[in-house]
C-alpha atoms as a PDB file:
ATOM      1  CA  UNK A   1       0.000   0.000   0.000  1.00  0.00           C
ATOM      2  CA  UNK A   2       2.966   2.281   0.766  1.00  0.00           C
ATOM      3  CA  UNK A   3       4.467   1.731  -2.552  1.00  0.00           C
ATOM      4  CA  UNK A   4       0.946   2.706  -4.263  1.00  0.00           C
ATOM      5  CA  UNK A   5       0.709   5.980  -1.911  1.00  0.00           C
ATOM      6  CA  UNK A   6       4.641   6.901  -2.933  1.00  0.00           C
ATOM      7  CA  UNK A   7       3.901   6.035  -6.970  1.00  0.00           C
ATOM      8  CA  UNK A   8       0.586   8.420  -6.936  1.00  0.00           C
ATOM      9  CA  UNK A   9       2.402  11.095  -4.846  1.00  0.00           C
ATOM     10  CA  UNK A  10       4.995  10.553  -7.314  1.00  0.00           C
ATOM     11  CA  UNK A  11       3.075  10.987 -10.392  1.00  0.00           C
ATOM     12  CA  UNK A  12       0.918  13.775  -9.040  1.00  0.00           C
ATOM     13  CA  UNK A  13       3.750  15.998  -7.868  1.00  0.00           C
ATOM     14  CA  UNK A  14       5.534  16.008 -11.207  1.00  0.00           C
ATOM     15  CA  UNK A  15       2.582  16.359 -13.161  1.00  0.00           C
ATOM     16  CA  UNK A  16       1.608  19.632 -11.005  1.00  0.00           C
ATOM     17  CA  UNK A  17       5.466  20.554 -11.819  1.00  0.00           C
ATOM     18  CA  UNK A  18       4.453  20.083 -15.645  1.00  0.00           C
ATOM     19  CA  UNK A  19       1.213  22.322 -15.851  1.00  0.00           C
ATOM     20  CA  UNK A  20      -0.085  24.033 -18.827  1.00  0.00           C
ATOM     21  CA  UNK A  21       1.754  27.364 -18.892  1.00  0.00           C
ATOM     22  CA  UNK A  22      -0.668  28.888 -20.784  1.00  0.00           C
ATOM     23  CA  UNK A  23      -3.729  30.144 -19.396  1.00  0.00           C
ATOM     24  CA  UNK A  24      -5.076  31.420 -15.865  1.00  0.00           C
ATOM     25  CA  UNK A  25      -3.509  29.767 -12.551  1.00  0.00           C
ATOM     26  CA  UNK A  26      -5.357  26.354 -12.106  1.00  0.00           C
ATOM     27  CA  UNK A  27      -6.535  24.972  -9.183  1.00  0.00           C
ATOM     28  CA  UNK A  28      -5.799  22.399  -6.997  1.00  0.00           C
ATOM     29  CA  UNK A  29      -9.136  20.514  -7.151  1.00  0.00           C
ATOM     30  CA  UNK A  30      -9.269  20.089 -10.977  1.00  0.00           C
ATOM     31  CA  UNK A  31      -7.436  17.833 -13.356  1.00  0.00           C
ATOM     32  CA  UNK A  32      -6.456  20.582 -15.393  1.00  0.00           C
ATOM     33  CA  UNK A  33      -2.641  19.624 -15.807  1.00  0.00           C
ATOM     34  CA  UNK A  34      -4.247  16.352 -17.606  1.00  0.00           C
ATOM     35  CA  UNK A  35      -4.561  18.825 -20.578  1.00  0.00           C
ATOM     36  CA  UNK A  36      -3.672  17.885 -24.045  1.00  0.00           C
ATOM     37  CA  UNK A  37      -1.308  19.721 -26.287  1.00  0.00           C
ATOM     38  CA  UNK A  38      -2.178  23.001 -27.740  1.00  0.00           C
ATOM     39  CA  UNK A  39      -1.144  23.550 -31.248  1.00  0.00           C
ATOM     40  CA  UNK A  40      -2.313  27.433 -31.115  1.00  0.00           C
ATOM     41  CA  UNK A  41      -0.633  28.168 -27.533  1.00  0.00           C
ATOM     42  CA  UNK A  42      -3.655  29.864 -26.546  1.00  0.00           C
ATOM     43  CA  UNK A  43      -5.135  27.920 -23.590  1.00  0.00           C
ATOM     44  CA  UNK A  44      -8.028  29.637 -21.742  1.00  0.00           C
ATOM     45  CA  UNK A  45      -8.860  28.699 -18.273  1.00  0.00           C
ATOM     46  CA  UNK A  46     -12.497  29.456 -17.266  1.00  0.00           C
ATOM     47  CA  UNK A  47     -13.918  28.188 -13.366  1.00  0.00           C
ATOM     48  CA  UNK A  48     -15.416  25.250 -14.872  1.00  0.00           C
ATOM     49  CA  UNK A  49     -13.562  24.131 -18.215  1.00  0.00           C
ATOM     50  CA  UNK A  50     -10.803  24.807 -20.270  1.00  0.00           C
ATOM     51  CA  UNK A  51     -10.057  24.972 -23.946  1.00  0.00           C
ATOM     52  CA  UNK A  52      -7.243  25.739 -26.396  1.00  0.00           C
ATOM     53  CA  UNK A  53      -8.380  28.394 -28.882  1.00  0.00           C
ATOM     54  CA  UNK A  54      -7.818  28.308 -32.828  1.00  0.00           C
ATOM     55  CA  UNK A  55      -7.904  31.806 -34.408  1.00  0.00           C
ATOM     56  CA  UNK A  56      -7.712  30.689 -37.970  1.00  0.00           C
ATOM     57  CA  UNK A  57     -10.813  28.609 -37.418  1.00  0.00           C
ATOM     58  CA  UNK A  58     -12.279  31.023 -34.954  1.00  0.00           C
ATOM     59  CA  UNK A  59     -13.288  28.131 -32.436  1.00  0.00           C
ATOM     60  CA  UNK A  60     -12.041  25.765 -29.748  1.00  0.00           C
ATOM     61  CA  UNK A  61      -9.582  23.163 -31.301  1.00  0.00           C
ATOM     62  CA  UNK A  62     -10.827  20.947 -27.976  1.00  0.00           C
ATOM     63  CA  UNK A  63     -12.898  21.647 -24.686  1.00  0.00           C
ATOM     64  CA  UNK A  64     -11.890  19.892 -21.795  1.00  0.00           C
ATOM     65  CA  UNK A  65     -13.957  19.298 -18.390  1.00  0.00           C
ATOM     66  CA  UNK A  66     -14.312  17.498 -15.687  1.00  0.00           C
ATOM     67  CA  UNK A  67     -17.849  15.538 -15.107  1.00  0.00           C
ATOM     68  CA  UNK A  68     -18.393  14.278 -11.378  1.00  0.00           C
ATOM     69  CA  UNK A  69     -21.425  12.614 -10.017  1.00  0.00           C
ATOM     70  CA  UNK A  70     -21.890  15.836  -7.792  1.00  0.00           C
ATOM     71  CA  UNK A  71     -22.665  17.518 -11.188  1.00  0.00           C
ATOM     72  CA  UNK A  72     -25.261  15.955 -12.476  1.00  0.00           C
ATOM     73  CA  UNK A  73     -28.530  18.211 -11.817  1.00  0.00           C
ATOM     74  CA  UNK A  74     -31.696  18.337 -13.402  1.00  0.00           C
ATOM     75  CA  UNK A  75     -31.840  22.337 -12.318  1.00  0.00           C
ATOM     76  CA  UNK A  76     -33.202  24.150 -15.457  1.00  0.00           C
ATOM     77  CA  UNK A  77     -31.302  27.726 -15.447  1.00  0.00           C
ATOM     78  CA  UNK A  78     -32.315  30.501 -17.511  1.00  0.00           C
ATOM     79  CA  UNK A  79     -30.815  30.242 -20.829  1.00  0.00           C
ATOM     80  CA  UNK A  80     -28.180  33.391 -21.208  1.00  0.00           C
ATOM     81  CA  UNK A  81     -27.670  34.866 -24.893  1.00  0.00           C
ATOM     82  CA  UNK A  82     -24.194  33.577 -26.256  1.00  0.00           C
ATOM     83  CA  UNK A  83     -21.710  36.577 -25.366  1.00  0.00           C
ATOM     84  CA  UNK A  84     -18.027  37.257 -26.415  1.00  0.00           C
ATOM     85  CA  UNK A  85     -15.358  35.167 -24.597  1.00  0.00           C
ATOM     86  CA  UNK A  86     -13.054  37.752 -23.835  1.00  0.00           C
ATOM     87  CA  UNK A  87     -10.446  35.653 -22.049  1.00  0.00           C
ATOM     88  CA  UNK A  88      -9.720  34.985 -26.245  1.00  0.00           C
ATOM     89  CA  UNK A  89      -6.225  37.278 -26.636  1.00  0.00           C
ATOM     90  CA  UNK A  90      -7.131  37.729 -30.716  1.00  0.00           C
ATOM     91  CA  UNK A  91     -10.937  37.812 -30.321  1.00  0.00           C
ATOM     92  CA  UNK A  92     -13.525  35.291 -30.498  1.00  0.00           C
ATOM     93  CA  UNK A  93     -16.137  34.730 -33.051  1.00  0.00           C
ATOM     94  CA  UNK A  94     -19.402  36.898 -32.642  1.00  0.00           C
ATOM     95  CA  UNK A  95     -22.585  35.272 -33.137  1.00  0.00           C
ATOM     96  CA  UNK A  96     -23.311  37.049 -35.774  1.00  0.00           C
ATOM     97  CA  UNK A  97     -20.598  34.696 -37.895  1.00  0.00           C
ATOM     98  CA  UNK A  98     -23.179  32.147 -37.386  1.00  0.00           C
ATOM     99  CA  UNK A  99     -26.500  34.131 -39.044  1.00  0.00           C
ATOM    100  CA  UNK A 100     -27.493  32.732 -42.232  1.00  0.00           C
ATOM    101  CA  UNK A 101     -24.518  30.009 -42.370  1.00  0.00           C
ATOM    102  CA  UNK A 102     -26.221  27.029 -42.496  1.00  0.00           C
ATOM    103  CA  UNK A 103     -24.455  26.210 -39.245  1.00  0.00           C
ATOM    104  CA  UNK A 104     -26.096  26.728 -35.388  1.00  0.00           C
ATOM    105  CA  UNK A 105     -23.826  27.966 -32.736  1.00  0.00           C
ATOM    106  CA  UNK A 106     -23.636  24.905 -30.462  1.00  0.00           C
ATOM    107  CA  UNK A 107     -21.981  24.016 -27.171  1.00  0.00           C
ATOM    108  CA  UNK A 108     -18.221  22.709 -26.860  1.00  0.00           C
ATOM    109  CA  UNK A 109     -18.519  22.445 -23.242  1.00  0.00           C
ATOM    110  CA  UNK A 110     -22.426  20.944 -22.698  1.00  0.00           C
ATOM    111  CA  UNK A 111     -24.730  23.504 -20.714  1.00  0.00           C
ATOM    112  CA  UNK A 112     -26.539  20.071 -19.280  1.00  0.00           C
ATOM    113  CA  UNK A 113     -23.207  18.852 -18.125  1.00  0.00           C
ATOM    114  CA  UNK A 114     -22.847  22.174 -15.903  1.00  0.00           C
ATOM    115  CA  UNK A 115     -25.967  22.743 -14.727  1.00  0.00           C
ATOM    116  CA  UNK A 116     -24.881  22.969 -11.003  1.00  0.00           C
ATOM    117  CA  UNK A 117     -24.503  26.302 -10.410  1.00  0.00           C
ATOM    118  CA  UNK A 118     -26.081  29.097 -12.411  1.00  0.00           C
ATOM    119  CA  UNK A 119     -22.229  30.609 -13.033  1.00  0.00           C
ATOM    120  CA  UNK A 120     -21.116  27.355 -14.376  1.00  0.00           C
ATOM    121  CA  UNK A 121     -23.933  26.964 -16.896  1.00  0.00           C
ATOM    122  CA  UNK A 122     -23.336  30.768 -17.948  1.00  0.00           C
ATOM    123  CA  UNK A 123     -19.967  30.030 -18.584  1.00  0.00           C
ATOM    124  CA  UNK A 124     -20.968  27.845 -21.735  1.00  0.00           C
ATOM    125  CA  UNK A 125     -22.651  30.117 -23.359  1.00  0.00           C
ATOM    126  CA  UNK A 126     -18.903  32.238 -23.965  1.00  0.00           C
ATOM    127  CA  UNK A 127     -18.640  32.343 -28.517  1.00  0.00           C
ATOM    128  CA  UNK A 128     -15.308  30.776 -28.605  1.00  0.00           C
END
């Protein structure tokens, strides 16, 4: 059991000496250093998710989250209008890119996945 403790401790402490150096501070409660790659070097840290941005494609090259059974809520929040992520250094995409299109602005991070708090199910409504 020792050698199991001293193998995780192991693995956890250099991984937290590996973090993402992009983005916000993370926190010690999240799996956030768990990240994959970033080919654009612009990784964006909001409260409940993370993503790495693409600027020639105006969008999230991947969303990453973490879903625990504490999460899960069938709480129906009011549905925000999709607003300008302005943690997005070059500038995200405004809605308006998606009028007439063909294509519906969606959800890279699911707002039924963060419905436990009212700030966390805002938060997916950022154009990124």
């Amino acid at each position: 059991m020792i050698g199991i403790y001293s193998y995780d401790y192991f693995l956890e402490t250099n991984a937290k000496t590996e973090i993402v150096s992009e983005g916000a501070t993370l926190k010690e409660n999240t799996n956030a250093y768990y990240l994959p790659t970033s080919t654009t070097n612009q990784i964006i840290h909001h409260k409940n998710y993370s993503l790495s941005y693409s600027e020639p494609h105006e969008q999230a090259e991947w969303v990453a989250y973490e879903l625990k059974a504490s999460h899960i809520s069938s709480t129906n929040h009011k549905r925000p209008y999709f607003e300008i992520d302005n943690a997005v250094k070059t500038g995200a995409a405004h809605w308006n890119n998606y009028k007439q299109s063909g294509y519906d602005k969606g959800h890279l991070c699911p707002a039924g996945d963060r419905r436990f708090t009212q700030e966390a199910h805002d938060e997916t409504f950022f154009n990124e």
